[in-house]
C-alpha atoms as a PDB file:
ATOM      1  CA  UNK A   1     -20.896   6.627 -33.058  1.00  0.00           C
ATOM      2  CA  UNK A   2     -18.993   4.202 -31.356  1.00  0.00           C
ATOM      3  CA  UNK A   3     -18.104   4.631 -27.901  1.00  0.00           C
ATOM      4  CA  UNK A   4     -14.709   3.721 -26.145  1.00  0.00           C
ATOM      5  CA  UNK A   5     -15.754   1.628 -22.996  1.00  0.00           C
ATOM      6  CA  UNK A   6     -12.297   0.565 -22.135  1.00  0.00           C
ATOM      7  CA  UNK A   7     -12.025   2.461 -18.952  1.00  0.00           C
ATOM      8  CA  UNK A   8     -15.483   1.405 -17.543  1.00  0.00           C
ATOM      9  CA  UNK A   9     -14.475  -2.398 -18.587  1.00  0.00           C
ATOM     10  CA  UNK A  10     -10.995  -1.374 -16.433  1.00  0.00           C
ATOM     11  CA  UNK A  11     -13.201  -0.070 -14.054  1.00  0.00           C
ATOM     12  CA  UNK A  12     -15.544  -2.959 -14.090  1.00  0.00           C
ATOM     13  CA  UNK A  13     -13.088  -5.431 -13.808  1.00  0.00           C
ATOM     14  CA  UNK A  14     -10.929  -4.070 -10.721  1.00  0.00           C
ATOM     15  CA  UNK A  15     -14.305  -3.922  -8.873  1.00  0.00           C
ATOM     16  CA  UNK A  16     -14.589  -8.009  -9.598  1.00  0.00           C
ATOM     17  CA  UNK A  17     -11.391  -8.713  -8.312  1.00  0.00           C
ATOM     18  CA  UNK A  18     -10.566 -10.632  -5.121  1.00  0.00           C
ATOM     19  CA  UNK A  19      -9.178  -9.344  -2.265  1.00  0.00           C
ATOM     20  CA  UNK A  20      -8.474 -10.948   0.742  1.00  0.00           C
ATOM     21  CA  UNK A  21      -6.323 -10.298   3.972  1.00  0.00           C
ATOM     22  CA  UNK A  22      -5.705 -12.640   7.347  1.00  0.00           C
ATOM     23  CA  UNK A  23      -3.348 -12.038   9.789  1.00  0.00           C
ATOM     24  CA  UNK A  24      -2.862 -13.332  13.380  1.00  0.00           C
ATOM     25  CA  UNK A  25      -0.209 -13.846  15.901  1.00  0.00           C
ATOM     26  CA  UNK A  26       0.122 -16.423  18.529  1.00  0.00           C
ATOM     27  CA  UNK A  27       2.105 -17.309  21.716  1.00  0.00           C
ATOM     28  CA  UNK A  28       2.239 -19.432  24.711  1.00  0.00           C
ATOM     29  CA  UNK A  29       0.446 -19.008  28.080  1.00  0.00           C
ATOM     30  CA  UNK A  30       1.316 -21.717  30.169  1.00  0.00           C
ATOM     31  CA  UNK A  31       3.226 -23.913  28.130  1.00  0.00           C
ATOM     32  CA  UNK A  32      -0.279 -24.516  25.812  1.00  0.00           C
ATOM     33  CA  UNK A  33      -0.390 -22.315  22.488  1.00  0.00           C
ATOM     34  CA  UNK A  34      -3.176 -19.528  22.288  1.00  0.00           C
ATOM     35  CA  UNK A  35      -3.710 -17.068  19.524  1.00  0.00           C
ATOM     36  CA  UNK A  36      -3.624 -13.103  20.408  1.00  0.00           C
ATOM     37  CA  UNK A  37      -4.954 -10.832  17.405  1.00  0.00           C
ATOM     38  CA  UNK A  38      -6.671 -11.973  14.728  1.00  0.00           C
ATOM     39  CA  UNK A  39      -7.785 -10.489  12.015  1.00  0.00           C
ATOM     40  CA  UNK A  40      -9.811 -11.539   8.804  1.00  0.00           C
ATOM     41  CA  UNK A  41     -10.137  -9.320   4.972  1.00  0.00           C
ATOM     42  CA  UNK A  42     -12.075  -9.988   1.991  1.00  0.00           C
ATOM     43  CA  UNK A  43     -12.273 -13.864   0.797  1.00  0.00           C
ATOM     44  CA  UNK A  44      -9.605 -14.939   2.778  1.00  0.00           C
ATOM     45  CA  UNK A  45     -10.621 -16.484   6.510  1.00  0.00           C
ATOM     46  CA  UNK A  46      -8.550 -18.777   8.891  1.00  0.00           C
ATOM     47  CA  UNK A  47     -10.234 -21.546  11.192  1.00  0.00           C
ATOM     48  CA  UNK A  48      -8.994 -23.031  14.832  1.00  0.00           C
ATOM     49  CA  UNK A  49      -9.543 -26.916  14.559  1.00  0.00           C
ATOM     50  CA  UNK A  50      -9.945 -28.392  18.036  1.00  0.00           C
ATOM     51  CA  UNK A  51      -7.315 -27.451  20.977  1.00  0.00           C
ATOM     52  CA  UNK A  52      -4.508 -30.383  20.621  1.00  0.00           C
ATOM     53  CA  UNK A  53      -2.326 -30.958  23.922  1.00  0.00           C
ATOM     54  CA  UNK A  54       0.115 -27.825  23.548  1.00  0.00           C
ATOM     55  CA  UNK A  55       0.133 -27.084  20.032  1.00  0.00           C
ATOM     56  CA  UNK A  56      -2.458 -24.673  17.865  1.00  0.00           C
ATOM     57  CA  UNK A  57      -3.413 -25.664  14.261  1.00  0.00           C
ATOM     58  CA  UNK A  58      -4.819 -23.253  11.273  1.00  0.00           C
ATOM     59  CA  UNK A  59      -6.438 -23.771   8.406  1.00  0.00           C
ATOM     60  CA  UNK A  60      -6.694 -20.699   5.550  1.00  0.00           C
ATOM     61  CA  UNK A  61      -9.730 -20.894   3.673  1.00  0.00           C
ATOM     62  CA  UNK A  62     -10.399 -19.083   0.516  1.00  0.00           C
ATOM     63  CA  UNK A  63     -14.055 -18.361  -0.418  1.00  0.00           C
ATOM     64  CA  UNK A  64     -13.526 -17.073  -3.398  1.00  0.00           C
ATOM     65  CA  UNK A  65     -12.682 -20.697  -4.551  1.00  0.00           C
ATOM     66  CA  UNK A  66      -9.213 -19.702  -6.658  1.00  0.00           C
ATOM     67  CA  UNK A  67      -7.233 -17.222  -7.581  1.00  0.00           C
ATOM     68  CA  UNK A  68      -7.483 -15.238 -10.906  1.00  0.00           C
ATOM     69  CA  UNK A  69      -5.721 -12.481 -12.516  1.00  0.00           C
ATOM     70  CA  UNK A  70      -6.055  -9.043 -10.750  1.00  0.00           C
ATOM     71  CA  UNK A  71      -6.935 -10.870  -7.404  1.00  0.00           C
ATOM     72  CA  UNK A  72      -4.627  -9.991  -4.139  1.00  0.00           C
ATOM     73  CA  UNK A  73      -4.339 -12.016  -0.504  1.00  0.00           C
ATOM     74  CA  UNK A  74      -1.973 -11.187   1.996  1.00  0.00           C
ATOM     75  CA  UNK A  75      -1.061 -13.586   4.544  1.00  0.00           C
ATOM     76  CA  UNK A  76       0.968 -12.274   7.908  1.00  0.00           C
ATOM     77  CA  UNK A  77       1.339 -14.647  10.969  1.00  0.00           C
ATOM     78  CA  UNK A  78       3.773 -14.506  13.765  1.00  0.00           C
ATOM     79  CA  UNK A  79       4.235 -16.713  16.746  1.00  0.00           C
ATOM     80  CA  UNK A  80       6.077 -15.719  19.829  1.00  0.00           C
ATOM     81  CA  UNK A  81       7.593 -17.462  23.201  1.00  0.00           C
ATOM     82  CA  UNK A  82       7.067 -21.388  23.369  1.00  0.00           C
ATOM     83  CA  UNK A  83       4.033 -21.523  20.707  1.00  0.00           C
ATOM     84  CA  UNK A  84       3.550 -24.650  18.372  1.00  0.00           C
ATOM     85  CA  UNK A  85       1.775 -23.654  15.448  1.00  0.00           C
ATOM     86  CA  UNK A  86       1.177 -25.495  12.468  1.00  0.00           C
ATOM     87  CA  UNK A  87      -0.675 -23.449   8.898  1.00  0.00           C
ATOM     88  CA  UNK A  88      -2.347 -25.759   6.221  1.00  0.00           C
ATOM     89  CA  UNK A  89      -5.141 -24.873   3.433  1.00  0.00           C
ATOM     90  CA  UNK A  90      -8.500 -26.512   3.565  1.00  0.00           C
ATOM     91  CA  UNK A  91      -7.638 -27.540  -0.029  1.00  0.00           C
ATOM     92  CA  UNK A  92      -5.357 -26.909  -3.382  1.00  0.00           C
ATOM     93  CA  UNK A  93      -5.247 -23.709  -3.918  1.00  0.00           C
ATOM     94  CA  UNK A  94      -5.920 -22.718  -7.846  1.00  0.00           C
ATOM     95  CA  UNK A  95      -4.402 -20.289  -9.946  1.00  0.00           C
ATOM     96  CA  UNK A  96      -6.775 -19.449 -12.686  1.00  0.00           C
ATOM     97  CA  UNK A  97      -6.578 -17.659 -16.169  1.00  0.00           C
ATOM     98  CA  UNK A  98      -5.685 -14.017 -16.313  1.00  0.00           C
ATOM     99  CA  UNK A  99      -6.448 -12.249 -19.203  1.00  0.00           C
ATOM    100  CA  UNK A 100      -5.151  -8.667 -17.194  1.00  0.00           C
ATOM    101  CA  UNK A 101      -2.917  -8.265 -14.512  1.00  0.00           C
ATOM    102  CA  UNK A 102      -1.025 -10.752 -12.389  1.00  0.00           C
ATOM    103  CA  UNK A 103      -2.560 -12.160  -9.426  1.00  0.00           C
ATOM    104  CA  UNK A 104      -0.541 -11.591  -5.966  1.00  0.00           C
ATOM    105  CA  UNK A 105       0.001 -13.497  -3.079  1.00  0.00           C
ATOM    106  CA  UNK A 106       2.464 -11.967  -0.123  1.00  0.00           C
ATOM    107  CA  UNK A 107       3.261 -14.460   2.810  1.00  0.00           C
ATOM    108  CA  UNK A 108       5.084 -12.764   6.267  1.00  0.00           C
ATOM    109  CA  UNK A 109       6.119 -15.516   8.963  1.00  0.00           C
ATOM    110  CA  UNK A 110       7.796 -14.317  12.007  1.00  0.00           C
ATOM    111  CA  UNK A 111       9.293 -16.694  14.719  1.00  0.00           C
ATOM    112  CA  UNK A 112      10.265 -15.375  17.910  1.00  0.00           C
ATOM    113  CA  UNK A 113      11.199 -16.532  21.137  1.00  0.00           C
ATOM    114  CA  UNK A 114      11.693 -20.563  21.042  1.00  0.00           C
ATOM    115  CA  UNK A 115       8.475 -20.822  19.175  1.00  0.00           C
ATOM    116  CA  UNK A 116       7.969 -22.631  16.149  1.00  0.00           C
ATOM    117  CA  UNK A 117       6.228 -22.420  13.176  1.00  0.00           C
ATOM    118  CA  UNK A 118       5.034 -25.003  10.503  1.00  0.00           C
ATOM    119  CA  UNK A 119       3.975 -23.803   7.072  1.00  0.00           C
ATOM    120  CA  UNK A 120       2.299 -26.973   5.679  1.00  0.00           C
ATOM    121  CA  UNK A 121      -0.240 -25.614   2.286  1.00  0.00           C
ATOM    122  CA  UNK A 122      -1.260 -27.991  -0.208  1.00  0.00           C
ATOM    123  CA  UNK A 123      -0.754 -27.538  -3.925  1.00  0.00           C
ATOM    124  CA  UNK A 124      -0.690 -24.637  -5.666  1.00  0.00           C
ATOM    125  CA  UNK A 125      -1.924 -25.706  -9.426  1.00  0.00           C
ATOM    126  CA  UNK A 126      -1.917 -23.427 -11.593  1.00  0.00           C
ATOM    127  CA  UNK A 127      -3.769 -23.623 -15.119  1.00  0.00           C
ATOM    128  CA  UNK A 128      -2.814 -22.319 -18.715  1.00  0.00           C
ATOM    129  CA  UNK A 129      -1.942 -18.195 -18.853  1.00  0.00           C
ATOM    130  CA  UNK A 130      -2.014 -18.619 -15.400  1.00  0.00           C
ATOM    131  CA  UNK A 131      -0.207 -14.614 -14.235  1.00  0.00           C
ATOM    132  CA  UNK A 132       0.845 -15.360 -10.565  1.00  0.00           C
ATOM    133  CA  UNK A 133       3.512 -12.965  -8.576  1.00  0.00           C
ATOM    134  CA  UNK A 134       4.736 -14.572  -4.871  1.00  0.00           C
ATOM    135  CA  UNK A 135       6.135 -12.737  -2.441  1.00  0.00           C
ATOM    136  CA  UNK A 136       7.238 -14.780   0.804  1.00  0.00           C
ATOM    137  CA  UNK A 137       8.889 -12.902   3.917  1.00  0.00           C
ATOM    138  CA  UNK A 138      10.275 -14.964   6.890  1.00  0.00           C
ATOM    139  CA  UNK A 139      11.982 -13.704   9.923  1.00  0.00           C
ATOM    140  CA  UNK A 140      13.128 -16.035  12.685  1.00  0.00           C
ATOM    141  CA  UNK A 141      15.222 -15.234  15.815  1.00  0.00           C
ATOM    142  CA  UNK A 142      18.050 -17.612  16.493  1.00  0.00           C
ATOM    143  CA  UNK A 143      16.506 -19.912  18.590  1.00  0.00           C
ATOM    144  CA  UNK A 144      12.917 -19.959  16.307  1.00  0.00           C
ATOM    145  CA  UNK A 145      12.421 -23.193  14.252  1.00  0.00           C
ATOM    146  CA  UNK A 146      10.559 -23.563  10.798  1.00  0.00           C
ATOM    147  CA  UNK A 147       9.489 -26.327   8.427  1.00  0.00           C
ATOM    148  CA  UNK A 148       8.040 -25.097   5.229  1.00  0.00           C
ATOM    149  CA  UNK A 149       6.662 -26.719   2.373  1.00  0.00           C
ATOM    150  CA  UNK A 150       5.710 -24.961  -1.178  1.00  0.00           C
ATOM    151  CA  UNK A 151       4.013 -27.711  -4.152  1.00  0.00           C
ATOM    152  CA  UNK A 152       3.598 -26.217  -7.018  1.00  0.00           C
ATOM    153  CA  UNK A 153       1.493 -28.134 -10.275  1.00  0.00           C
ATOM    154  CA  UNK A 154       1.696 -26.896 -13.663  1.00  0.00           C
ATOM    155  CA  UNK A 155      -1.859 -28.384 -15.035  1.00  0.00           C
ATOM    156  CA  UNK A 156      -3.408 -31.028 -14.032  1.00  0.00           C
ATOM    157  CA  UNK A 157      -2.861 -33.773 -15.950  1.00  0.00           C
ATOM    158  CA  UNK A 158      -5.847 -36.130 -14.980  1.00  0.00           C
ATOM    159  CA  UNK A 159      -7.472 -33.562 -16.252  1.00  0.00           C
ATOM    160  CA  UNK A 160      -6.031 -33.298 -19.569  1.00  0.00           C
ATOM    161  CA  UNK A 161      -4.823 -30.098 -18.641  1.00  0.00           C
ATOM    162  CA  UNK A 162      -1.262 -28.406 -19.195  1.00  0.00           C
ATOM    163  CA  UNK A 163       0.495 -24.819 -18.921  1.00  0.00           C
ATOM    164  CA  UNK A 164       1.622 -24.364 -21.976  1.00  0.00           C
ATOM    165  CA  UNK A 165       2.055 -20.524 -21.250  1.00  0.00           C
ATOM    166  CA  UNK A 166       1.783 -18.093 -18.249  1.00  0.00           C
ATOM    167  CA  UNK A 167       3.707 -16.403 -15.979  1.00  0.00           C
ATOM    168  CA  UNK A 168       4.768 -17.443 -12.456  1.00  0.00           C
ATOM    169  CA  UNK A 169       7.061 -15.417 -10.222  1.00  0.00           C
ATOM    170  CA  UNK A 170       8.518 -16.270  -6.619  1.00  0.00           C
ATOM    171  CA  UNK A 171      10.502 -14.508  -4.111  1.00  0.00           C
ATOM    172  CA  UNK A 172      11.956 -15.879  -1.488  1.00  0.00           C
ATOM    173  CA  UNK A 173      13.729 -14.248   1.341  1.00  0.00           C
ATOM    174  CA  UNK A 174      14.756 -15.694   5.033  1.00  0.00           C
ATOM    175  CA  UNK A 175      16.326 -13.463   7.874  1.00  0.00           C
ATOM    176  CA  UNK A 176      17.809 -15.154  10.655  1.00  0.00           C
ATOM    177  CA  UNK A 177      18.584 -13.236  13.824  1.00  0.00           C
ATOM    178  CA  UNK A 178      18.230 -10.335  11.413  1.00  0.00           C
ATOM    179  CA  UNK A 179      20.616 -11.380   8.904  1.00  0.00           C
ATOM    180  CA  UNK A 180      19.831 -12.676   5.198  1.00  0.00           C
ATOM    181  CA  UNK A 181      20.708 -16.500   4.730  1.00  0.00           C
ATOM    182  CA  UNK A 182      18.691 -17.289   2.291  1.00  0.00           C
ATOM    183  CA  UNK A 183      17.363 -14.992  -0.932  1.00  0.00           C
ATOM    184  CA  UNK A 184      15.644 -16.267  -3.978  1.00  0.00           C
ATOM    185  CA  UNK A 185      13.586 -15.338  -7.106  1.00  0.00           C
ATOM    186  CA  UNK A 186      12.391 -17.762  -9.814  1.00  0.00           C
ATOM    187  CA  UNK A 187      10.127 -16.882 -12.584  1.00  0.00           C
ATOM    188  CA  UNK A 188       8.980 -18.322 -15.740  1.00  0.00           C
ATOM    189  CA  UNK A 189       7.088 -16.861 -17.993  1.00  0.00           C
ATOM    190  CA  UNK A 190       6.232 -16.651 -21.576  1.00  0.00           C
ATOM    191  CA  UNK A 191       6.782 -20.808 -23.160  1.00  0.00           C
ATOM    192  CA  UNK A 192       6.566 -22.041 -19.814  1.00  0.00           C
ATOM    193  CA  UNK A 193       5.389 -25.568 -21.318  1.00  0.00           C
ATOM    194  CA  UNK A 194       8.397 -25.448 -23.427  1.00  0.00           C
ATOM    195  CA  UNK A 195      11.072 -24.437 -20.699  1.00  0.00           C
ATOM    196  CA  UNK A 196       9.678 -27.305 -18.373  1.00  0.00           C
ATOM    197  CA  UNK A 197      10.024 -29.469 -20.637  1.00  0.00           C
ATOM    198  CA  UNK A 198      14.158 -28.503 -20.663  1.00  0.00           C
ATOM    199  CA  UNK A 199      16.453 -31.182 -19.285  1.00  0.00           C
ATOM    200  CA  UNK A 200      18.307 -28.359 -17.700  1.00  0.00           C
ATOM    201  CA  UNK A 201      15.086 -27.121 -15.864  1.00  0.00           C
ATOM    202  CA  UNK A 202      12.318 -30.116 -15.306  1.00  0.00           C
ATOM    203  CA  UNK A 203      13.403 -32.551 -17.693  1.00  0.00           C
ATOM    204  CA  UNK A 204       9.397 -32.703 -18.468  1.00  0.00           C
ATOM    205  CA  UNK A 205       8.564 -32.416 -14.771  1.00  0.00           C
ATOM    206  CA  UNK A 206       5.309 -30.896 -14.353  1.00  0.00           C
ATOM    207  CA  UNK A 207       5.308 -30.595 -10.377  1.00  0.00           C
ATOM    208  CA  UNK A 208       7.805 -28.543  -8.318  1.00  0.00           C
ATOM    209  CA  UNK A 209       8.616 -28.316  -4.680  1.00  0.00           C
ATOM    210  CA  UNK A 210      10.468 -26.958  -1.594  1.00  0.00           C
ATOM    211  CA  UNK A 211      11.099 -27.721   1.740  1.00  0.00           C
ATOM    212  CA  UNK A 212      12.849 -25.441   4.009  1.00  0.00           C
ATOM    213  CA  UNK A 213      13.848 -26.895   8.106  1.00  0.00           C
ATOM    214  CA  UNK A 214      15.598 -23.982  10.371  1.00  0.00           C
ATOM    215  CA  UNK A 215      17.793 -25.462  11.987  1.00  0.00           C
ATOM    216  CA  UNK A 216      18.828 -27.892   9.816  1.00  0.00           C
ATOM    217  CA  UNK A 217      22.274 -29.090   9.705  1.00  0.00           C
ATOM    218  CA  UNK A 218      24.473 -32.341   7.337  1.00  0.00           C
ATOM    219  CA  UNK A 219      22.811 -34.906  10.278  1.00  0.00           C
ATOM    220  CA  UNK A 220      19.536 -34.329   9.154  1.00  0.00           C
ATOM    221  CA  UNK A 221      20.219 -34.174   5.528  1.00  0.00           C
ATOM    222  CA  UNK A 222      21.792 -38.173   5.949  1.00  0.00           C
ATOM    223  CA  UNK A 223      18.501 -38.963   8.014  1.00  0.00           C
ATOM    224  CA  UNK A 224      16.653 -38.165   4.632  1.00  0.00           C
ATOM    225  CA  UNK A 225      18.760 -39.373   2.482  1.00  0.00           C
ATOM    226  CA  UNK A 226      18.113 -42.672   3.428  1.00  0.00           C
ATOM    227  CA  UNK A 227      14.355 -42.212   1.969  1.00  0.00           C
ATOM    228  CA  UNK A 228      16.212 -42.027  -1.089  1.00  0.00           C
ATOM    229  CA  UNK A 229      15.416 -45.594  -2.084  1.00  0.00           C
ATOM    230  CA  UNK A 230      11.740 -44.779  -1.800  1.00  0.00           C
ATOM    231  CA  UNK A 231      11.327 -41.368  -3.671  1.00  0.00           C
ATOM    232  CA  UNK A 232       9.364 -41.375  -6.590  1.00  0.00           C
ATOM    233  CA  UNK A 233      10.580 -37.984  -8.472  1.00  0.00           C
ATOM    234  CA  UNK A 234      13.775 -36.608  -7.660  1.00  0.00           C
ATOM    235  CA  UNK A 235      14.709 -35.514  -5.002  1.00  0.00           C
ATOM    236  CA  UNK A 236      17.955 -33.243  -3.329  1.00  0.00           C
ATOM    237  CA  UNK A 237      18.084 -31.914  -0.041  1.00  0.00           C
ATOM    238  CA  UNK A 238      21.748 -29.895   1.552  1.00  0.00           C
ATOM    239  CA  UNK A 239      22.344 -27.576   4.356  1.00  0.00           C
ATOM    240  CA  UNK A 240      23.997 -24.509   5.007  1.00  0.00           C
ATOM    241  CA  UNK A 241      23.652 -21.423   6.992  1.00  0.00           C
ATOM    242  CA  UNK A 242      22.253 -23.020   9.564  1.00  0.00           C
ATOM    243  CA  UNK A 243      19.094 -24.686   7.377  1.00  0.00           C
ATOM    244  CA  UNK A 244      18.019 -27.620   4.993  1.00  0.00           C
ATOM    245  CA  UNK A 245      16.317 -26.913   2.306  1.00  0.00           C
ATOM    246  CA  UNK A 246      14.928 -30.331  -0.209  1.00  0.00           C
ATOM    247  CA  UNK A 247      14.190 -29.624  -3.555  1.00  0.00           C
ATOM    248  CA  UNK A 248      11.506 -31.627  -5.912  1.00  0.00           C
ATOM    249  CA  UNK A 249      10.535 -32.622  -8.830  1.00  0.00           C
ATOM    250  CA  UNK A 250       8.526 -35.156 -10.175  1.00  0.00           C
ATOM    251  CA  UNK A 251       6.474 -36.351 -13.352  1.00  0.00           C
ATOM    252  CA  UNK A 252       3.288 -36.018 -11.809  1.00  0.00           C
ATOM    253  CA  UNK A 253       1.855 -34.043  -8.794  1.00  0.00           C
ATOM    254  CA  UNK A 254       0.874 -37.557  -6.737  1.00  0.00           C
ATOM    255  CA  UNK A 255       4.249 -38.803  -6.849  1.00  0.00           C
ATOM    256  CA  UNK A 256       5.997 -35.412  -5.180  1.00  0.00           C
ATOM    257  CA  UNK A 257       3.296 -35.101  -2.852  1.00  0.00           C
ATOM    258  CA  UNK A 258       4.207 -38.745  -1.330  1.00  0.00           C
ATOM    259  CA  UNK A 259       8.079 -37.763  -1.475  1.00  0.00           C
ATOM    260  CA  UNK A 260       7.669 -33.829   0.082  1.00  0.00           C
ATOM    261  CA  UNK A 261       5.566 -36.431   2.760  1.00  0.00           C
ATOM    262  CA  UNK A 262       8.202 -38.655   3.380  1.00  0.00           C
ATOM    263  CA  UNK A 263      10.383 -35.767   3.692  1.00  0.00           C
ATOM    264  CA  UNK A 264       8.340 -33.527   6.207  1.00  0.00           C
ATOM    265  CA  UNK A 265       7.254 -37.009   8.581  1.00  0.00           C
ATOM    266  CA  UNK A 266      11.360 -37.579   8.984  1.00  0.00           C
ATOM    267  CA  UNK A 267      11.899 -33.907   9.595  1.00  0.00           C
ATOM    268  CA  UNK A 268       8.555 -33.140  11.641  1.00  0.00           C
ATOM    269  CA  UNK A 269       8.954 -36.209  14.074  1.00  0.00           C
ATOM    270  CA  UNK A 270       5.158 -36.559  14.442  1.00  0.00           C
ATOM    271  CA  UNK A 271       2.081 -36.669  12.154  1.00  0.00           C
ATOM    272  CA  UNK A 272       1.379 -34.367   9.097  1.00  0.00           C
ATOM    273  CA  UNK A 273      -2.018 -32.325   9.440  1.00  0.00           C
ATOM    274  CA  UNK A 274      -4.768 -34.629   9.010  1.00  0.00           C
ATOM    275  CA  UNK A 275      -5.779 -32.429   5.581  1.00  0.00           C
ATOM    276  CA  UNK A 276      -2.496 -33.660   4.368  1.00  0.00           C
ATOM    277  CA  UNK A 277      -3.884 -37.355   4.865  1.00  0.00           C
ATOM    278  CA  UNK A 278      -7.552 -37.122   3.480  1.00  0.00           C
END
């Protein structure tokens, strides 16, 4: 008689999954950044590199060397009074197959104070019948600062590799002083090789990316404008509510990650994370 294992595989397969959790907060003691709370989850850790002159720098590691379908990492940092911090990956971070449920990723950054914050990842590629769901959550008070960066890779085409189908989701929302100014949600799913191939979507981009800069106002979007010359993909930036926000695209992932670094070095004022440069 043939037996119906399909719960036990269910069962079998949640039990695989990844799950990983960091979250920390920092502040200022003395005018020189220190972190407070920290705690670590599952695959998911975050490293100190060495003290730097008033600043703090992270880097979020991910044993579980990807992300696949089913898997779930939650991210929450805040940074209060004068802090400097700057968050960056060890490495790309990849979305694998999923064959089962989506994968999920939720991101909370809180600014207080005068503090700022500096949300610097590398790529996010994600691979064919990739299932991803994003979640991000930012709340900055009115006199917080933020530059953020998101690079996302469909396939990696040195590789041979392309998303030809999948599912990718993003949310996006960004309180000021308490109040919404910027809200979000992208998702393609299903044909996604076909719909970025759309002249009204990527025009056969296969890299995607944002930059947000709180505040951000028309005299910094003129100060990158005049990269223009140099871009590689293409490339818009505008302001409003208070904030800049660049958009990219580009036919390969090398070529946006040299114009999203043009972009943050004019915005930053000072030198990318050294992961950024390896």
């Amino acid at each position: 008689m043939q037996t119906d294992t399909t719960p036990q595989s269910a069962a079998i397969f949640a039990a695989n999954r990844a799950r990983g959790a960091v979250r920390f907060d920092v502040s200022d003691i003395d005018g020189v950044t220190r972190r407070r709370e920290l705690h670590e989850a599952g695959s998911l850790r975050v490293r100190f590199p060495s003290p730097e002159d008033a600043g703090l720098s992270a880097v979020l590691v991910n044993t579980a060397g990807g992300i696949a379908g089913g898997d779930r990492f939650d991210i929450n940092i805040a940074s209060a009074g004068g802090a400097r911090l700057t968050v960056t990956t060890a490495a790309a971070e990849k979305i694998y197959r999923a064959g089962g449920p989506p994968a999920e990723l939720n991101v909370t950054l809180k600014a207080e104070g005068r503090s700022h914050l500096s949300w610097l990842p590398q790529e996010t590629i994600l691979f064919d019948r990739t299932r991803i769901h994003r979640r991000f959550e930012i709340d900055l008070s009115e006199t917080a600062s933020l530059l953020l960066c998101e690079i996302v890779v469909f396939g990696r085409l040195a590789m041979g590799e392309r998303v030809q189908a999948g599912e990718f989701s993003d949310r996006w929302r960004l309180r000021r002083g308490g109040k919404l100014v910027f809200a979000e949600n992208v998702r393609l799913d299903g044909d996604i090789g076909g719909k970025l191939a759309s002249p009204a979507i990527a025009k056969g981009g296969v890299a995607i990316g944002m930059a947000l800069i709180v505040p951000g106002d028309e005299a910094l979007v003129e100060r990158i404008r005049e990269l223009s010359p140099t871009f590689g993909g293409e490339v818009g930036i505008s302001a409003w509510n208070g904030f800049a926000i660049a958009r990219f695209c580009a036919q390969d992932a090398a070529r946006l990650r040299a114009d999203m670094m043009a972009v943050l070095g004019r915005a930053l004022g000072s030198a990318l994370p050294r992961l950024w440069l390896n």
